[in-house]
C-alpha atoms as a PDB file:
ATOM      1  CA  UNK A   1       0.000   0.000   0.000  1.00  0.00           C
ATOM      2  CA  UNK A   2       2.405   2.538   0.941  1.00  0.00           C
ATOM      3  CA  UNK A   3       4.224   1.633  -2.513  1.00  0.00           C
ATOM      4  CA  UNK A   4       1.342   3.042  -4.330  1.00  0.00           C
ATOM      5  CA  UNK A   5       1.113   6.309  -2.565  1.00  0.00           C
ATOM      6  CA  UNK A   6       4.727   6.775  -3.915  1.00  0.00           C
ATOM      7  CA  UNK A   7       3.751   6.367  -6.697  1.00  0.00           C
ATOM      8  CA  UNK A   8       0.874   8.710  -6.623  1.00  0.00           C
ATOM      9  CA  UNK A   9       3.102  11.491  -5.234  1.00  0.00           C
ATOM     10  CA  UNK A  10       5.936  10.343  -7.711  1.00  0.00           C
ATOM     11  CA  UNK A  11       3.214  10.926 -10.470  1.00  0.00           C
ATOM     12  CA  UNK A  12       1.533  14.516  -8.968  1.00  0.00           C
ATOM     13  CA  UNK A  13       4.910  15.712  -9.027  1.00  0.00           C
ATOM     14  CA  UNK A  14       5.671  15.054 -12.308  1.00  0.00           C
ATOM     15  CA  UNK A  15       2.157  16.241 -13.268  1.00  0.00           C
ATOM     16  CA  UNK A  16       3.097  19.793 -12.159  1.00  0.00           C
ATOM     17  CA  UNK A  17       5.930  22.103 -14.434  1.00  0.00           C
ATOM     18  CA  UNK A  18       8.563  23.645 -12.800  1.00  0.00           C
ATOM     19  CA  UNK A  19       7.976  27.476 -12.695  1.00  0.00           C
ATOM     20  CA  UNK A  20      11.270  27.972 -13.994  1.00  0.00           C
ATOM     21  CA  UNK A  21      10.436  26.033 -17.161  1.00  0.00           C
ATOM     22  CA  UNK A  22       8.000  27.920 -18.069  1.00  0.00           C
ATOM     23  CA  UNK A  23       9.319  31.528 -17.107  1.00  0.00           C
ATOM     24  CA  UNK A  24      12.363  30.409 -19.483  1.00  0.00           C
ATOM     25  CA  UNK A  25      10.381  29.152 -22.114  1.00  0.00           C
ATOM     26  CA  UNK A  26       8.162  32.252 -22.128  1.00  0.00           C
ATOM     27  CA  UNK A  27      11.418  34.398 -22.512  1.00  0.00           C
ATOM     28  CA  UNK A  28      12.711  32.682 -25.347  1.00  0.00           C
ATOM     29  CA  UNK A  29       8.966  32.527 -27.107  1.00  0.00           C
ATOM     30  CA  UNK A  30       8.961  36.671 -26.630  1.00  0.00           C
ATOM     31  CA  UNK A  31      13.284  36.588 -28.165  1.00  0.00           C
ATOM     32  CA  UNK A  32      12.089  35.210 -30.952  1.00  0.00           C
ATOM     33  CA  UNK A  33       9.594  37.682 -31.312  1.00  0.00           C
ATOM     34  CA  UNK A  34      11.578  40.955 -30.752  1.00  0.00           C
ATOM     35  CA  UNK A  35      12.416  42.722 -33.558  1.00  0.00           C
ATOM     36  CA  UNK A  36      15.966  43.594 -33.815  1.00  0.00           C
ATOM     37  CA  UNK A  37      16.842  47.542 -33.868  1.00  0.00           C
ATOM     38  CA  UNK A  38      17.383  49.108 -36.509  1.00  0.00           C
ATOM     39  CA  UNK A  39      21.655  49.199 -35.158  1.00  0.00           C
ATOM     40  CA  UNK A  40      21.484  45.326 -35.181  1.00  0.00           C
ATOM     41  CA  UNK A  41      20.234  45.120 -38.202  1.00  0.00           C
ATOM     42  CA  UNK A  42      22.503  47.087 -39.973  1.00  0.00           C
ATOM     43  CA  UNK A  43      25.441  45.201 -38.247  1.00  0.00           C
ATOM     44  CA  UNK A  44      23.953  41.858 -39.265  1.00  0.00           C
ATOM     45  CA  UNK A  45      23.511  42.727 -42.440  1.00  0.00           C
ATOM     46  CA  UNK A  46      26.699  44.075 -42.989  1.00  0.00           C
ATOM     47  CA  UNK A  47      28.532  41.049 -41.626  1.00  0.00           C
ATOM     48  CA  UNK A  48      26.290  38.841 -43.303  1.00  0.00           C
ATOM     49  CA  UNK A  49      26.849  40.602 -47.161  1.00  0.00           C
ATOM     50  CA  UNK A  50      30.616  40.066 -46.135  1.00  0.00           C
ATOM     51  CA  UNK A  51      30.885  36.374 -45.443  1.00  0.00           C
ATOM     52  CA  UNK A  52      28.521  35.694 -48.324  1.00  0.00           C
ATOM     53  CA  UNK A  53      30.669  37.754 -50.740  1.00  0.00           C
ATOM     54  CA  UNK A  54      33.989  38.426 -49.274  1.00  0.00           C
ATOM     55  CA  UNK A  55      33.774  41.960 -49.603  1.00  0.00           C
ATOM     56  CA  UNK A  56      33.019  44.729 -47.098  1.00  0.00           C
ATOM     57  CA  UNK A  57      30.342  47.130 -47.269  1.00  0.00           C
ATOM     58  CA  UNK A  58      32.070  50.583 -46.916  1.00  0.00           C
ATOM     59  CA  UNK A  59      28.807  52.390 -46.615  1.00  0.00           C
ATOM     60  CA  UNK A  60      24.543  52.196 -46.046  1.00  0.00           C
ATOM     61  CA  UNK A  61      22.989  54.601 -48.672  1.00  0.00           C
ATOM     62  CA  UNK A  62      19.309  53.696 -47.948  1.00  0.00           C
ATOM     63  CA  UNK A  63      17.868  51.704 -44.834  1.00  0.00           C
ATOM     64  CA  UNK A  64      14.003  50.815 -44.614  1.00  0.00           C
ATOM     65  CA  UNK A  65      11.765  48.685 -42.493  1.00  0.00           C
ATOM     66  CA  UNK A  66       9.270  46.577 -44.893  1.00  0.00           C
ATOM     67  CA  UNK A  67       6.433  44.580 -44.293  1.00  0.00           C
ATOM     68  CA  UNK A  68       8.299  41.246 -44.610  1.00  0.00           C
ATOM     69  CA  UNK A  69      11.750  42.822 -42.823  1.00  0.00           C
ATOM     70  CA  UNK A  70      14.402  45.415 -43.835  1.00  0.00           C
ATOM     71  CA  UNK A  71      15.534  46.805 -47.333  1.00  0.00           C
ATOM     72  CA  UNK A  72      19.145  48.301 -47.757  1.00  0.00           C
ATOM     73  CA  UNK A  73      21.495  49.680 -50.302  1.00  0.00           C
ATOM     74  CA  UNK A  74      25.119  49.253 -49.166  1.00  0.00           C
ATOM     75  CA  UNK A  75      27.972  50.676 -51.233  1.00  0.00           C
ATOM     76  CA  UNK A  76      30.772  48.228 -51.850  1.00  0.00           C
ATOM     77  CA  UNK A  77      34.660  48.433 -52.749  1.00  0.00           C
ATOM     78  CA  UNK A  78      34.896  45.649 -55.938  1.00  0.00           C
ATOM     79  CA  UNK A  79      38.375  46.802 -57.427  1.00  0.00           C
ATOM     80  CA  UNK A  80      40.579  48.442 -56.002  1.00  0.00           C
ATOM     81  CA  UNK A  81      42.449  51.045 -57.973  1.00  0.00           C
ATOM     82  CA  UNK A  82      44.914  53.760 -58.203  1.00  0.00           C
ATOM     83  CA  UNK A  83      44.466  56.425 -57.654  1.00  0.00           C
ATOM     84  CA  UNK A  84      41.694  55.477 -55.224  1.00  0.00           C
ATOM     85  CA  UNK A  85      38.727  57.556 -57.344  1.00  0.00           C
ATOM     86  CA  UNK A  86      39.087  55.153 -59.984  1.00  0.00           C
ATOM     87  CA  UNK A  87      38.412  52.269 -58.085  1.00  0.00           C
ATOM     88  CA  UNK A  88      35.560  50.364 -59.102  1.00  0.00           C
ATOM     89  CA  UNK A  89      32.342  50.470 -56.317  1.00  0.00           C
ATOM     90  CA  UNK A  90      28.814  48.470 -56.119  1.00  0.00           C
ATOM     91  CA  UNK A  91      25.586  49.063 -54.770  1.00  0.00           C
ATOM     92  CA  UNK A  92      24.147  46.392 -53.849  1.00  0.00           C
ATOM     93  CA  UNK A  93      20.454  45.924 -52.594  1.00  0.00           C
ATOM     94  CA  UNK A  94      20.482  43.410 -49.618  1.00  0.00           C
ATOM     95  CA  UNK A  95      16.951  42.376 -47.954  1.00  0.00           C
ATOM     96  CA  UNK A  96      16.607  40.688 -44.399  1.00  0.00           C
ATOM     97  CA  UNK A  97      13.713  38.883 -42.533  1.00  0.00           C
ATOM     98  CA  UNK A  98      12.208  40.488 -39.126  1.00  0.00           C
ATOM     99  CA  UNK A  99      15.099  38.820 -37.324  1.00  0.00           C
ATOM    100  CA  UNK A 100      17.497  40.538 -39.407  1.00  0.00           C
ATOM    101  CA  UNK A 101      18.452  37.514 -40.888  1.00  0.00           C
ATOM    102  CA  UNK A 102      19.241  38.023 -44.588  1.00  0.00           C
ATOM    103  CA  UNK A 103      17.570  36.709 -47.296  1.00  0.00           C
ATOM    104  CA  UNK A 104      18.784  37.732 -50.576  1.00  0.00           C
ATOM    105  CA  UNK A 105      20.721  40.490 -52.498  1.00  0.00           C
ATOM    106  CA  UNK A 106      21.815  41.432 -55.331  1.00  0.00           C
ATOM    107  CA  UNK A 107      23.956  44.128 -57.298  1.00  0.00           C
ATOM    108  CA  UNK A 108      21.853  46.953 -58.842  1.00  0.00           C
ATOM    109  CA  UNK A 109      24.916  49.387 -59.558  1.00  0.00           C
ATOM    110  CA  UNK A 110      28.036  49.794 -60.631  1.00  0.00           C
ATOM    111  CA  UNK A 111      30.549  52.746 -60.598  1.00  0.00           C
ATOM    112  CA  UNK A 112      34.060  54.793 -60.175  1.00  0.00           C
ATOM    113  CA  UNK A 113      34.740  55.686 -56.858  1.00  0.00           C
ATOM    114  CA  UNK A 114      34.794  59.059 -58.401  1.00  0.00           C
ATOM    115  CA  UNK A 115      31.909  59.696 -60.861  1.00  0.00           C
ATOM    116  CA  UNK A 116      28.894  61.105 -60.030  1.00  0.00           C
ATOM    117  CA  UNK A 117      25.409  59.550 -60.712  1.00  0.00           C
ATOM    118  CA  UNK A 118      24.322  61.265 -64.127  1.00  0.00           C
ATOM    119  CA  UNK A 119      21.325  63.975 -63.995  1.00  0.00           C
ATOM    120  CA  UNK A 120      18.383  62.884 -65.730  1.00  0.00           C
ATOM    121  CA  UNK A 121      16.551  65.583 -67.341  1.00  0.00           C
ATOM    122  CA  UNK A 122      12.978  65.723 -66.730  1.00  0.00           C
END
């Protein structure tokens, strides 16, 4: 007899979660859903374009928050060349998930360090 109140008590106890379980599982549920700032998600995206290309992004020229994420432009050094202005540069558009996790890019431009976009008349 007293081997199946044991058991009982073995069983209630196991029945009932450990308050710390669920106050850790609750934080991670709410990490995964917190946005990264908009800091972080340059950085990510930076070092992310990087490993993925093996260059470095020198600059951001545009930085939005879409529906599905974030949308940048980052300016990149292709060729080096001297002297420096004629070095050859890329734009390259570079989207990332809520997380900041990146999801695709591409190059859109490419230029001499030194030349200015051309003016489009109206």
């Amino acid at each position: 007899m007293s081997n199946t109140r044991n058991t009982s008590q073995s069983q209630d106890s196991q029945d009932e979660q450990d308050p710390r379980e669920t106050d850790e599982s609750t934080r991670q549920d709410a990490a995964d859903e917190r946005r990264p700032t908009p800091m972080e998600v340059l950085r990510q995206a930076r070092s992310q374009l990087a490993e993925l290309t093996g260059l470095n992004p020198e600059s951001v020229s545009s930085f939005e928050q879409t529906e599905d994420g974030w949308a940048l432009e980052m300016e990149v050094l292709e060729l080096p060349r001297v002297p420096d202005t004629m070095s050859l540069m890329a734009s390259y558009q570079v989207e990332l998930d809520r997380r900041g996790d990146l999801t695709g890019y591409r190059r859109v431009r490419r230029y001499e360090r030194g030349r200015s976009d051309a003016r489009r008349s109206g």
